[in-house]
Protein backbone atom coordinates (compact mmCIF):
# COMPACT_ATOMS: atom_id res chain seq x y z
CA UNK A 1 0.00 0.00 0.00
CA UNK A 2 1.46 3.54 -1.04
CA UNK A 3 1.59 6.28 1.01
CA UNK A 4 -0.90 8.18 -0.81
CA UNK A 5 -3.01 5.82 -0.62
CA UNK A 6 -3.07 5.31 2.66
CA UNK A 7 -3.98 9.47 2.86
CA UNK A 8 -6.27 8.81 0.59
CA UNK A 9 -7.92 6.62 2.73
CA UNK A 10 -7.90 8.53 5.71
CA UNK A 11 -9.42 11.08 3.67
CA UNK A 12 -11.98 9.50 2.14
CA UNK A 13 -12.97 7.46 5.09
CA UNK A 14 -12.33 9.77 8.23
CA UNK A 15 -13.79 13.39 9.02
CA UNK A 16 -12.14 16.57 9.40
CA UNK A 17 -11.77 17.82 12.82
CA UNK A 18 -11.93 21.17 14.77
CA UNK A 19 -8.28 21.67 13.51
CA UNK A 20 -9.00 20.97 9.92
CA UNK A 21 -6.89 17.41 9.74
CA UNK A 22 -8.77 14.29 9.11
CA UNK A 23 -9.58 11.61 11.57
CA UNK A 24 -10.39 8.33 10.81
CA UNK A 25 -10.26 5.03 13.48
CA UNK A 26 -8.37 2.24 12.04
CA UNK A 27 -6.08 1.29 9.33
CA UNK A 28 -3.06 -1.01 8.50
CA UNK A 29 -1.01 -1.37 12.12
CA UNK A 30 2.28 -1.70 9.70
CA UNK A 31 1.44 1.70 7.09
CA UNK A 32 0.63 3.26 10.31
CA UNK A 33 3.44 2.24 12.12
CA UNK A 34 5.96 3.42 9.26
CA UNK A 35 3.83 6.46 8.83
CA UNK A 36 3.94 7.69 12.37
CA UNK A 37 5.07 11.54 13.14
CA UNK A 38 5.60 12.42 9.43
CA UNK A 39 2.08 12.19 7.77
CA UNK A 40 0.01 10.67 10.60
CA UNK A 41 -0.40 10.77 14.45
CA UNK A 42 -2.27 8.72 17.32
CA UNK A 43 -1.77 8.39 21.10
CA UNK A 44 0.13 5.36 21.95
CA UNK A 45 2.40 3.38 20.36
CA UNK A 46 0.73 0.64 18.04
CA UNK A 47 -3.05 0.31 17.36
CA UNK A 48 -4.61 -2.65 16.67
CA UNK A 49 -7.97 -3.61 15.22
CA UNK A 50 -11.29 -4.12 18.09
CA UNK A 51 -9.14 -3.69 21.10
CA UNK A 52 -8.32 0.29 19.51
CA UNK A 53 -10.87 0.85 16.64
CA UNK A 54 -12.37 4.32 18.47
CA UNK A 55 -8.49 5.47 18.63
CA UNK A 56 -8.33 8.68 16.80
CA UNK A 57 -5.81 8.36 13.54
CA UNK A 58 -5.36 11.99 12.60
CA UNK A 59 -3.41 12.94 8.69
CA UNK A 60 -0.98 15.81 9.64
CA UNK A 61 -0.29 16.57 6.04
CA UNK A 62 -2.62 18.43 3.71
């Protein structure tokens, strides 16, 4: 999975928050892993799917 698609994703799947990013809950633990701090951010260090799927995944990039 590309990088842009993986934005993509967020995009088309999540909402846009008070701040103007989008949000979405859940998506591939290993994109998001390699991802973190450059393109997307969430609290703790892994998610994984049911025991996180209501942790926020938020794009920083536009």
């Amino acid at each position: 999975m590309s990088l842009d698609l993986l934005v993509l994703g967020i995009q088309q799947l999540g909402s846009e928050n008070a701040k103007g990013k989008f949000i979405t809950k859940f998506s591939l633990v290993a994109t998001l892993t390699a991802t973190r701090k450059k393109v997307i951010a969430f609290q703790g260090e892994l998610v994984l799917q049911s025991v996180h799927n209501n942790v926020d995944i938020i794009r920083l990039q536009e």
